[in-house]
Protein backbone atom coordinates (compact mmCIF):
# COMPACT_ATOMS: atom_id res chain seq x y z
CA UNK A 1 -75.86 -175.08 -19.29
CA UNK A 2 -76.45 -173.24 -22.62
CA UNK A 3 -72.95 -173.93 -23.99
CA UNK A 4 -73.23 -177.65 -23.24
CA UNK A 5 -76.58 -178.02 -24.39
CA UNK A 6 -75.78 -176.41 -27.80
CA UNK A 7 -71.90 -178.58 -27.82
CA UNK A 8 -74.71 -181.94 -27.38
CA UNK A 9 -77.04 -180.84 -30.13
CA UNK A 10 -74.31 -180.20 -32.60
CA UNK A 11 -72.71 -183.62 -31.75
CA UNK A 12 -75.93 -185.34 -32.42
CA UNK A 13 -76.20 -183.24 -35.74
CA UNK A 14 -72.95 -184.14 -36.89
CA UNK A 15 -72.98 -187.63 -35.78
CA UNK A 16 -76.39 -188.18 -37.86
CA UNK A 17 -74.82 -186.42 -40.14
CA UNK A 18 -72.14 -188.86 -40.52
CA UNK A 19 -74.03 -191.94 -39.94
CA UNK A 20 -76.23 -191.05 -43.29
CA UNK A 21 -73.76 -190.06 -45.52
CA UNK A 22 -70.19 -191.85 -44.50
CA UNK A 23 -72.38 -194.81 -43.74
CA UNK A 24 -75.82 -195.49 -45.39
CA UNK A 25 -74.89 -193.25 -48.83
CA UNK A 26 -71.47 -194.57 -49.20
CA UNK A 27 -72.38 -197.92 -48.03
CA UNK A 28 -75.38 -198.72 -49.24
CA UNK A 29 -74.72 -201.19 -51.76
CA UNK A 30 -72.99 -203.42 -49.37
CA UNK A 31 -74.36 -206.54 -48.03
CA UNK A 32 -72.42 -205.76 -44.56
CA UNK A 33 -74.15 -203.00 -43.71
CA UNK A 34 -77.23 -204.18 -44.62
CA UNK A 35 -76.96 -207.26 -42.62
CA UNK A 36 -76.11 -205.24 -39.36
CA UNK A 37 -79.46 -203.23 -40.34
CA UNK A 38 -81.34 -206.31 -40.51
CA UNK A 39 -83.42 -204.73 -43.10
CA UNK A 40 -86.01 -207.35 -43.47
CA UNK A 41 -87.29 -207.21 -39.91
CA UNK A 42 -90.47 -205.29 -39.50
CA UNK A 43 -88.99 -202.72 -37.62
CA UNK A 44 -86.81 -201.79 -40.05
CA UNK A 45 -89.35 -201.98 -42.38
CA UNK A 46 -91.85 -199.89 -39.87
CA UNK A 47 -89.10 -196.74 -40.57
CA UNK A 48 -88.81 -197.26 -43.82
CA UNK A 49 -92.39 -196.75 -44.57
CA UNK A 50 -92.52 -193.96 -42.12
CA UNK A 51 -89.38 -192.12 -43.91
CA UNK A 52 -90.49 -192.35 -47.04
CA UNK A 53 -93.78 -190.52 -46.53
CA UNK A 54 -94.33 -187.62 -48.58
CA UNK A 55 -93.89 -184.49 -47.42
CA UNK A 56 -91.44 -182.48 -45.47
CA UNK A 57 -92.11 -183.69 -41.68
CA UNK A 58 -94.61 -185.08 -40.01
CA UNK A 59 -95.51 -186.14 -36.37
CA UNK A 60 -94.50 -189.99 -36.91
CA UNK A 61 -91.03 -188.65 -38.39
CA UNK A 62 -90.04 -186.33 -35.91
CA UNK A 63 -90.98 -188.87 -33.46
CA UNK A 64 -88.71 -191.62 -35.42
CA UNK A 65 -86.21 -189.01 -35.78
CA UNK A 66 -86.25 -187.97 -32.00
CA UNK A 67 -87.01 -191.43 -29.77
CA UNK A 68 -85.46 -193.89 -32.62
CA UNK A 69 -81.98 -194.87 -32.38
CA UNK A 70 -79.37 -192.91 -34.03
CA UNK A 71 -77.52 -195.28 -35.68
CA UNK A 72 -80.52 -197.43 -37.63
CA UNK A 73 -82.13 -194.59 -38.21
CA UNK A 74 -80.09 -191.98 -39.99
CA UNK A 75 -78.01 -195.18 -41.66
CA UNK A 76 -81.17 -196.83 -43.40
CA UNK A 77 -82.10 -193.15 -44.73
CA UNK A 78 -78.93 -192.92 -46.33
CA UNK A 79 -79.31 -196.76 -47.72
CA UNK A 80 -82.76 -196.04 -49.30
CA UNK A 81 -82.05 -192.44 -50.01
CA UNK A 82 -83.98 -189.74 -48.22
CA UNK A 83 -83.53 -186.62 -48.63
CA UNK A 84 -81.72 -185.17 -45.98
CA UNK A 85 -83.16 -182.30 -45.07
CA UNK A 86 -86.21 -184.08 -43.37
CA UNK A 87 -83.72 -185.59 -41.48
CA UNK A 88 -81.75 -182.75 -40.26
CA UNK A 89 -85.47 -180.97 -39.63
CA UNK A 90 -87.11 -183.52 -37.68
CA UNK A 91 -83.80 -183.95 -35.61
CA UNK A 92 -83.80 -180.49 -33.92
CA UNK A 93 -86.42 -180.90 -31.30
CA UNK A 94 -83.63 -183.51 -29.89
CA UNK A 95 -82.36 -180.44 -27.94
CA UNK A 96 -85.32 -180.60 -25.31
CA UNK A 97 -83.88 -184.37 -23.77
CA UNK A 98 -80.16 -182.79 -24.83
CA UNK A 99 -80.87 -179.84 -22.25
CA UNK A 100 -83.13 -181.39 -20.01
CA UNK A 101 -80.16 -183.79 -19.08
């Protein structure tokens, strides 16, 4: 149980990893991408304002960084350029549904 619950937490971490920077960094100038993001809607716009808070982590991210979806998420951080190690941070407590599952 230990062994798969640490192979699911590094997936997630590597797959977020990829989503910001392969995706949202490298992409972010493209109209495609933010088109699938639908950045205009207010729940796009809801994260947006909640990632760009200041400071290192706070309840609202970890909870966008935790129940949000993956993709949105860690793409649209990499499209408006947040830092990631607020990301990576308020990603770990991921491993309580990971092992819980």
């Amino acid at each position: 149980m230990v062994w798969a619950t640490t192979v699911g937490w590094l997936c997630n971490h590597v797959s977020c990893l990829m989503q910001y920077f392969a995706i949202g960094r490298l992409l972010r100038h493209s109209v495609w991408i933010k088109s699938l993001l639908v950045v205009n809607s207010p729940t796009v716009k809801a994260m947006k304002v909640i990632m760009q808070k200041p400071g290192l982590l706070s309840f609202d991210k970890v909870s966008l960084m935790v129940g949000g979806p993956d993709w949105p998420t860690h793409v649209l951080a990499g499209v408006i350029d947040v830092p990631i190690l607020p990301l990576q941070l308020g990603t770990i407590p991921i491993i309580a549904p990971i092992a819980l599952t």
